[in-house]
N, C-alpha and C. Protein backbone atom coordinates (compact mmCIF):
# COMPACT_ATOMS: atom_id res chain seq x y z
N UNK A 1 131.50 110.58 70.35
CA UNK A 1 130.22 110.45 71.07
C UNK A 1 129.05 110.65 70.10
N UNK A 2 128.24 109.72 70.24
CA UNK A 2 126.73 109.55 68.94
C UNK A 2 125.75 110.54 70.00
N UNK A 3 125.30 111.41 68.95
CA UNK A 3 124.15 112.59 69.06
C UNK A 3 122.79 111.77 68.67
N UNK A 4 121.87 112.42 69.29
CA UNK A 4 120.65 111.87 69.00
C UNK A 4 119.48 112.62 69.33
N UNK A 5 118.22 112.64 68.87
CA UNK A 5 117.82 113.66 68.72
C UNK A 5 115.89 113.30 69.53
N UNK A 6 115.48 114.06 70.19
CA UNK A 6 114.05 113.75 70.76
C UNK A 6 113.07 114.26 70.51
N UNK A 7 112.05 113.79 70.12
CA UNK A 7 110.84 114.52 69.72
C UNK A 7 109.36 114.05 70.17
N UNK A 8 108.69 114.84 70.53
CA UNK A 8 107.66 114.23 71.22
C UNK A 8 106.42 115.12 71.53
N UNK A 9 105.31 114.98 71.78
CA UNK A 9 104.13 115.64 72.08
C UNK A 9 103.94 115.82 73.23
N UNK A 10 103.34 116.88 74.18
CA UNK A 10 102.53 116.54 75.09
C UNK A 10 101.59 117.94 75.44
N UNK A 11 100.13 117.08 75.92
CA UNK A 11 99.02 118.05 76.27
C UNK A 11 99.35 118.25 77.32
N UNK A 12 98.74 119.89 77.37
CA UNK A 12 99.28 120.47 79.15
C UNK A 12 97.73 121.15 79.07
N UNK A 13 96.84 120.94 80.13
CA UNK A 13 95.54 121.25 80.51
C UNK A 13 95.25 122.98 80.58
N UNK A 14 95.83 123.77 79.33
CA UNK A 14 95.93 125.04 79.48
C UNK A 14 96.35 125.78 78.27
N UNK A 15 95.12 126.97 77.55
CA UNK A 15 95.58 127.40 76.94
C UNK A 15 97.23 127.91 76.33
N UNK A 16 97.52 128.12 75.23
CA UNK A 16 98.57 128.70 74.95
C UNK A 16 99.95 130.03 75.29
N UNK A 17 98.75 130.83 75.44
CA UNK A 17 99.44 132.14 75.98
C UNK A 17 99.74 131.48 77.85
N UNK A 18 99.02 130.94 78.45
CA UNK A 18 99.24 130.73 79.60
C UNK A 18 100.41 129.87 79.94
N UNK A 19 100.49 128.32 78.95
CA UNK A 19 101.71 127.48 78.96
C UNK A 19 103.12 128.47 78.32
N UNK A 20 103.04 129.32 77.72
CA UNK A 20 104.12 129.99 76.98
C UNK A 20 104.81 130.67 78.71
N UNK A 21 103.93 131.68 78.91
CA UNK A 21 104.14 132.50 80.14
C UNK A 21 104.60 131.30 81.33
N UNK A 22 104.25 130.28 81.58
CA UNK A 22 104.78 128.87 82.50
C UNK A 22 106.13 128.99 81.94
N UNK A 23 106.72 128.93 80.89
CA UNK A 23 107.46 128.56 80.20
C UNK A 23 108.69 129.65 79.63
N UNK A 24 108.29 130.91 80.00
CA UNK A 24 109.60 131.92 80.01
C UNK A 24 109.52 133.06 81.06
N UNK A 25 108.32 132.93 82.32
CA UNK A 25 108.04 133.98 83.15
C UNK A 25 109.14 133.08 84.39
N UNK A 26 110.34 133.91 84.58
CA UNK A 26 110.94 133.14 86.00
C UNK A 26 110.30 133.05 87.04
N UNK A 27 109.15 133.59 87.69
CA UNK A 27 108.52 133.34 88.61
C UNK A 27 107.27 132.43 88.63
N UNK A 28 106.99 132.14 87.11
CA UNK A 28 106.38 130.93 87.08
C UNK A 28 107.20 129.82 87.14
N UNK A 29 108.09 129.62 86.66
CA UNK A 29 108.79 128.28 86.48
C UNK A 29 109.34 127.95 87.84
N UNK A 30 109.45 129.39 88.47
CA UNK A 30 109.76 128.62 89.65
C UNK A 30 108.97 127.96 90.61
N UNK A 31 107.59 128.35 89.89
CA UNK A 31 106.40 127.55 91.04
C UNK A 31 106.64 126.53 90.27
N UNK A 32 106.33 126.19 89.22
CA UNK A 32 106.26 124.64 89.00
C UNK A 32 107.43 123.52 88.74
N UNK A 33 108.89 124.12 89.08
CA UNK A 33 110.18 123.48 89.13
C UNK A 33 110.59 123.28 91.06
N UNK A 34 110.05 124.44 91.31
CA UNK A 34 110.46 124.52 92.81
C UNK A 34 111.94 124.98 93.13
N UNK A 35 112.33 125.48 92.26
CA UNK A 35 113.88 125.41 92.15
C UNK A 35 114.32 127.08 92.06
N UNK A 36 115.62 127.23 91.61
CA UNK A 36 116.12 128.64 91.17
C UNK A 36 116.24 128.64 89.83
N UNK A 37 115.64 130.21 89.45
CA UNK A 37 115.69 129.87 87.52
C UNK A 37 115.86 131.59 87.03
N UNK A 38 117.08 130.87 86.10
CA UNK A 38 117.00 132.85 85.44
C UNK A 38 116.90 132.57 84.24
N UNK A 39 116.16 133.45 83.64
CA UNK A 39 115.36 133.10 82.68
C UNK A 39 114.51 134.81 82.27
N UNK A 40 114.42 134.93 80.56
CA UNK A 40 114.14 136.47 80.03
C UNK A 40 113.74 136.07 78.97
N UNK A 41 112.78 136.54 78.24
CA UNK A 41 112.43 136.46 76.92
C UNK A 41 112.97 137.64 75.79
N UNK A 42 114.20 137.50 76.00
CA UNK A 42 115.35 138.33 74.93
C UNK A 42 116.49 137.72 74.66
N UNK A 43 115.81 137.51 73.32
CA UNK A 43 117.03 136.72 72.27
C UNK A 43 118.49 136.60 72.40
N UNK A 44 119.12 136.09 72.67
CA UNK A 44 120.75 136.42 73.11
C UNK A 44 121.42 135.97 74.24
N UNK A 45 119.86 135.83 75.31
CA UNK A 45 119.96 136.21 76.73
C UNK A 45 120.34 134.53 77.18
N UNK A 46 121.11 134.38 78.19
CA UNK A 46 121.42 133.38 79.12
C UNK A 46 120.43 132.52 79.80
N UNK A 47 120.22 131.20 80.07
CA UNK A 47 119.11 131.08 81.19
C UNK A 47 119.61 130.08 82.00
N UNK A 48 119.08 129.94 83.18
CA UNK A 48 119.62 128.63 84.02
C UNK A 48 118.19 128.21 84.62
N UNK A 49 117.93 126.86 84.94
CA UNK A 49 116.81 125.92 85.06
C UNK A 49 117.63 125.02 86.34
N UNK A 50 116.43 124.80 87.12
CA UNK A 50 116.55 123.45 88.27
C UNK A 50 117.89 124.24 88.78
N UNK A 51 118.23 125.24 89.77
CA UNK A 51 119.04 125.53 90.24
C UNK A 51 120.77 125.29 89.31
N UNK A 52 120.72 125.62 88.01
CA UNK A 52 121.65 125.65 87.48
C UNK A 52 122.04 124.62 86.64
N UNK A 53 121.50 123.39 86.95
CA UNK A 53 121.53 121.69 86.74
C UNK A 53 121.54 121.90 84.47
N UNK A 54 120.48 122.84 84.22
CA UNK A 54 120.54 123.66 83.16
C UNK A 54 120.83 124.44 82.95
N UNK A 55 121.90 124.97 81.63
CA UNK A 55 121.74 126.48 81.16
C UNK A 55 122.57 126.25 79.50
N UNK A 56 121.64 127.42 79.46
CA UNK A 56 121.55 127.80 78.06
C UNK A 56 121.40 128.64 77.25
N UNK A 57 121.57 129.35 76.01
CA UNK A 57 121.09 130.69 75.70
C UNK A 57 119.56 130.21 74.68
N UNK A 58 118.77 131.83 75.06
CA UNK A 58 117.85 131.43 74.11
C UNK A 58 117.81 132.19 73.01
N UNK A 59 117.69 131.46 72.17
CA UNK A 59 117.96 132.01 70.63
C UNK A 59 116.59 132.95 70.34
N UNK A 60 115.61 132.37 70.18
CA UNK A 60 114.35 133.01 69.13
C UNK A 60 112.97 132.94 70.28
N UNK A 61 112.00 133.94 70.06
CA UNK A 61 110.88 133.73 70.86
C UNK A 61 109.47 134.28 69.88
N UNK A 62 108.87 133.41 69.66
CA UNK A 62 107.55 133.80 69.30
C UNK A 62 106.46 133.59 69.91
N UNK A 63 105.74 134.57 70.66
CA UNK A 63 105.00 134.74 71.84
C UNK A 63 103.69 134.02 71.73
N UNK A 64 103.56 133.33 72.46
CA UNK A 64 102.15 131.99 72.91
C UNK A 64 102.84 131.40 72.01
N UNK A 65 103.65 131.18 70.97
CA UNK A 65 104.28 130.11 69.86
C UNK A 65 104.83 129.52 69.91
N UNK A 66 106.25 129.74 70.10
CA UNK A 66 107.08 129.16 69.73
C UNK A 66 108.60 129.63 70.82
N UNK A 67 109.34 128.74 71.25
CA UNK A 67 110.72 128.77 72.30
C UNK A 67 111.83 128.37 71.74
N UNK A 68 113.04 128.96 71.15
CA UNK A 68 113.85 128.01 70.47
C UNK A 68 115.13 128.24 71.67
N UNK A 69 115.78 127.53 72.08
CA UNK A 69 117.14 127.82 73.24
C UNK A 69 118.07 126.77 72.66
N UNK A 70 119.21 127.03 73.16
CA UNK A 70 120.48 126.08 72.66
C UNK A 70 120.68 125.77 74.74
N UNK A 71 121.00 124.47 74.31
CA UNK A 71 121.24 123.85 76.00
C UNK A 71 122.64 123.36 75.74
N UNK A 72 123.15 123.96 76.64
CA UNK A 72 124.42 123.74 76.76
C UNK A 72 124.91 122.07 77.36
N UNK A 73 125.98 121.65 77.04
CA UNK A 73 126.60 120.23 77.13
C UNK A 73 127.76 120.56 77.06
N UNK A 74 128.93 120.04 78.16
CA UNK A 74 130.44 120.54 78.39
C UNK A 74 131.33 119.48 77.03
N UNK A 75 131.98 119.94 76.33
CA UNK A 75 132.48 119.67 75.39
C UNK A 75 131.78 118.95 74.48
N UNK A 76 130.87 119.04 73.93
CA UNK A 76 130.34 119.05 72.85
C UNK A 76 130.30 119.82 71.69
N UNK A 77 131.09 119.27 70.97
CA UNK A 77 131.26 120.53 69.20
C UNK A 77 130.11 120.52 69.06
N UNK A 78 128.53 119.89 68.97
CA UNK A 78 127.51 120.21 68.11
C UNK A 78 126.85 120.97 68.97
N UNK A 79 126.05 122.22 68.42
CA UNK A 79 125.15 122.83 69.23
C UNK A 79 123.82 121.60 69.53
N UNK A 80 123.39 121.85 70.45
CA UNK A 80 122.05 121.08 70.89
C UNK A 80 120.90 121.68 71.22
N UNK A 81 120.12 121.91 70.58
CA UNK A 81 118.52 123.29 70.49
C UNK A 81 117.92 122.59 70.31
N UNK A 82 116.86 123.21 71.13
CA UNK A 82 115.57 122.88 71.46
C UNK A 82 114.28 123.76 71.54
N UNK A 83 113.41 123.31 70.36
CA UNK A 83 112.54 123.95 69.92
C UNK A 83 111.10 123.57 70.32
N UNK A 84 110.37 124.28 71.13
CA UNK A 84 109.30 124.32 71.54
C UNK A 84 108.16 125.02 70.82
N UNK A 85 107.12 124.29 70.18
CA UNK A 85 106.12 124.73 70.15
C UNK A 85 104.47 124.51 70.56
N UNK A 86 103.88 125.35 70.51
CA UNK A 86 102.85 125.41 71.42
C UNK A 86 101.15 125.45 70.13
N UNK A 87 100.73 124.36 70.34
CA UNK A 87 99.57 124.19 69.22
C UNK A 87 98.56 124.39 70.25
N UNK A 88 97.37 125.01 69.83
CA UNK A 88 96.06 124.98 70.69
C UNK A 88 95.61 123.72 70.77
N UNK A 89 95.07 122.86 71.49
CA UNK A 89 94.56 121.76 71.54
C UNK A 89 92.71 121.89 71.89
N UNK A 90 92.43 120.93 72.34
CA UNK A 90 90.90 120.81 72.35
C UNK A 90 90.58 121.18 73.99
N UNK A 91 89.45 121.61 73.98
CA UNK A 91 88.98 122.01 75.30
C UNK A 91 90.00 123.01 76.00
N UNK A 92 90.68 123.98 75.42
CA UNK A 92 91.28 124.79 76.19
C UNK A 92 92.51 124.63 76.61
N UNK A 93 93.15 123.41 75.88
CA UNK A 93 94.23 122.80 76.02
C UNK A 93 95.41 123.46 75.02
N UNK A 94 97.05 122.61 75.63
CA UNK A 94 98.04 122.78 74.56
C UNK A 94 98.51 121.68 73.99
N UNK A 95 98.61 121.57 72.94
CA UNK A 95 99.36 120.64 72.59
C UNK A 95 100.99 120.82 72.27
N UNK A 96 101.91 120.35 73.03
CA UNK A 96 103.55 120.97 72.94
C UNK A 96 104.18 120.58 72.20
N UNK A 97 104.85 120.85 71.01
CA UNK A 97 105.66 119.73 70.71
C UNK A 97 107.26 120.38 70.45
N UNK A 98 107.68 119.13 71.10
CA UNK A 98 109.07 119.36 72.13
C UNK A 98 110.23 118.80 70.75
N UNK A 99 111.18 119.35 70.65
CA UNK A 99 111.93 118.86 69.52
C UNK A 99 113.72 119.30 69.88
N UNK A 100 114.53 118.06 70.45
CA UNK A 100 115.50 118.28 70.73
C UNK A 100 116.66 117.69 70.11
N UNK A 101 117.80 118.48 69.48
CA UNK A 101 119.26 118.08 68.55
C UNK A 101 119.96 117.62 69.63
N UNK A 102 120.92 116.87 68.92
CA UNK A 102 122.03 116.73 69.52
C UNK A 102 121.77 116.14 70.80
N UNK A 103 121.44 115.40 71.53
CA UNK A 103 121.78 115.59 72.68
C UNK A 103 122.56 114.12 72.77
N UNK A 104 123.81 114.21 73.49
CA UNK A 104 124.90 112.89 73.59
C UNK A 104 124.37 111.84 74.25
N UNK A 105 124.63 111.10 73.27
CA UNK A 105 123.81 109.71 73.57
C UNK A 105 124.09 109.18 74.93
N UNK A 106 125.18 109.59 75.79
CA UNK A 106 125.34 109.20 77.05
C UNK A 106 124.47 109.81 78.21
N UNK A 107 123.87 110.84 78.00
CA UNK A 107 123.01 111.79 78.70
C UNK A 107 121.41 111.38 77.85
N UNK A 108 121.22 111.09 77.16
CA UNK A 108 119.73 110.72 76.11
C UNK A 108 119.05 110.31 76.99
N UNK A 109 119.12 108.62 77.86
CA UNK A 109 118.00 108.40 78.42
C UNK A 109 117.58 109.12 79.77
N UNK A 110 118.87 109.68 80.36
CA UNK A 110 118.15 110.84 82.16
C UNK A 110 117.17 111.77 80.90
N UNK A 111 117.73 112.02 79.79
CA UNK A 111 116.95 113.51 79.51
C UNK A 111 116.00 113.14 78.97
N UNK A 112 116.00 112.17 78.45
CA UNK A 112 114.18 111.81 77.73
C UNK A 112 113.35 111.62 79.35
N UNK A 113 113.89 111.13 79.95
CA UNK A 113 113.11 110.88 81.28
C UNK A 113 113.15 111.92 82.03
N UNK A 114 113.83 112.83 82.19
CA UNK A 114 113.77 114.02 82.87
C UNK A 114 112.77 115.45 82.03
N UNK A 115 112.15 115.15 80.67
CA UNK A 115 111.46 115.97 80.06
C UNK A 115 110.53 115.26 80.33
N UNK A 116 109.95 113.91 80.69
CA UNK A 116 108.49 113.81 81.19
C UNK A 116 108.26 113.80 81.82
N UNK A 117 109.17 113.39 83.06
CA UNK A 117 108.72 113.36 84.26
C UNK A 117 108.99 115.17 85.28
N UNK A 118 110.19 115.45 84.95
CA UNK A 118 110.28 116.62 86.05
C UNK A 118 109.70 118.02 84.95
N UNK A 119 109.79 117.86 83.64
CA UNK A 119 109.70 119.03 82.64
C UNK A 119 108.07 119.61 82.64
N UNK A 120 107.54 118.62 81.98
CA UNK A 120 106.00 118.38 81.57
C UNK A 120 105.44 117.75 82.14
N UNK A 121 105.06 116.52 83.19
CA UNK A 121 104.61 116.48 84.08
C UNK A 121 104.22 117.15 85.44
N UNK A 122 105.64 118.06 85.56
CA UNK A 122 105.14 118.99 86.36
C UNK A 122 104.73 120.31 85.76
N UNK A 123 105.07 120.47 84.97
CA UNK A 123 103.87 121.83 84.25
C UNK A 123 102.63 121.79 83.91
N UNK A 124 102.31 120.35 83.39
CA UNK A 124 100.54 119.46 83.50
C UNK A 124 99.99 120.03 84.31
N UNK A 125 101.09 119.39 85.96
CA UNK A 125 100.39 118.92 87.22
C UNK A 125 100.27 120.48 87.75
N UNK A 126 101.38 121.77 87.63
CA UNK A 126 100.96 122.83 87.65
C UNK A 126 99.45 123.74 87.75
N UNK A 127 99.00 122.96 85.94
CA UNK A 127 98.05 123.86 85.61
C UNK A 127 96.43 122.79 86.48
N UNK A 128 97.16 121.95 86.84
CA UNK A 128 95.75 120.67 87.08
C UNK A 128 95.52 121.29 88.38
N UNK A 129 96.30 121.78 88.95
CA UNK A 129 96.27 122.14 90.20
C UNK A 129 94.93 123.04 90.86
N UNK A 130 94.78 123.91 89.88
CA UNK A 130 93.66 125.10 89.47
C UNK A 130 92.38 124.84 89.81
C-alpha cells in the first residue's frame, strides 16, 4: 500500500493561543466537532476525535505552537503524524499549517477532504461565529 503525505495552509479568524486551546481543550472541540472527544495535552497520552472515527497518541505539545500526534491506521507498519502548527497571521488571525505522513493512499482522498471540510472549516466557522 503507497503512503502519501498532505500539507497545506489554512487561516482560522483567531488568534493563536485561542486556535491552540480549539485544538487540545476537549470541551472545545467538542463545540466545534459536535461529537465525543478525549483528548489531554500530555505527551504519551491517547486521544479519540468525531466519536472515535479517530484516535491517536499525542506525541509533543508546544503551547499556542505547535501539535505533533501520531493517527492511528489498522495495519499499517509506517507511523502516520501529524504536525500542526500555528503562525500568527494578519488582523488577529492564524495561519495553520497542517503537515501529514503516511497516510495510505486508499484513505488520502476522504482525508484530504475530511481536513477541510469537517477539520478546519468547522473550526473557521467556530470562531466566525463570535
Amino acid at each position: 500500500n503507497k503512503m502519501k503525505d498532505f500539507k497545506k495552509y489554512y487561516t482560522i479568524p483567531a488568534p493563536p493561543d485561542e486556535v491552540y486551546l480549539a485544538l487540545t481543550n476537549p470541551i472545545t472541540i467538542e463545540l466545534w466537532t459536535g461529537d465525543d472527544v478525549e483528548m489531554s495535552t500530555e505527551a504519551g497520552s491517547e486521544f479519540s476525535l468525531f466519536g472515535g472515527s479517530i484516535i491517536g497518541k499525542n506525541l509533543e505539545f508546544e503551547e499556542n505552537k505547535k501539535i505533533v500526534q501520531q493517527w492511528y491506521f489498522d495495519g499499517e507498519p509506517e507511523e502516520s503524524i501529524v504536525t500542526i502548527k500555528l503562525h500568527p497571521g494578519k488582523n488577529n488571525s492564524t495561519s495553520a499549517e497542517v503537515r501529514h505522513t503516511n497516510i495510505p493512499d486508499n484513505v488520502y482522498d476522504e482525508f484530504a477532504t475530511g481536513r477541510d471540510k469537517y477539520y478546519f472549516a468547522a473550526l473557521a466557522g467556530f470562531f466566525e461565529e463570535d
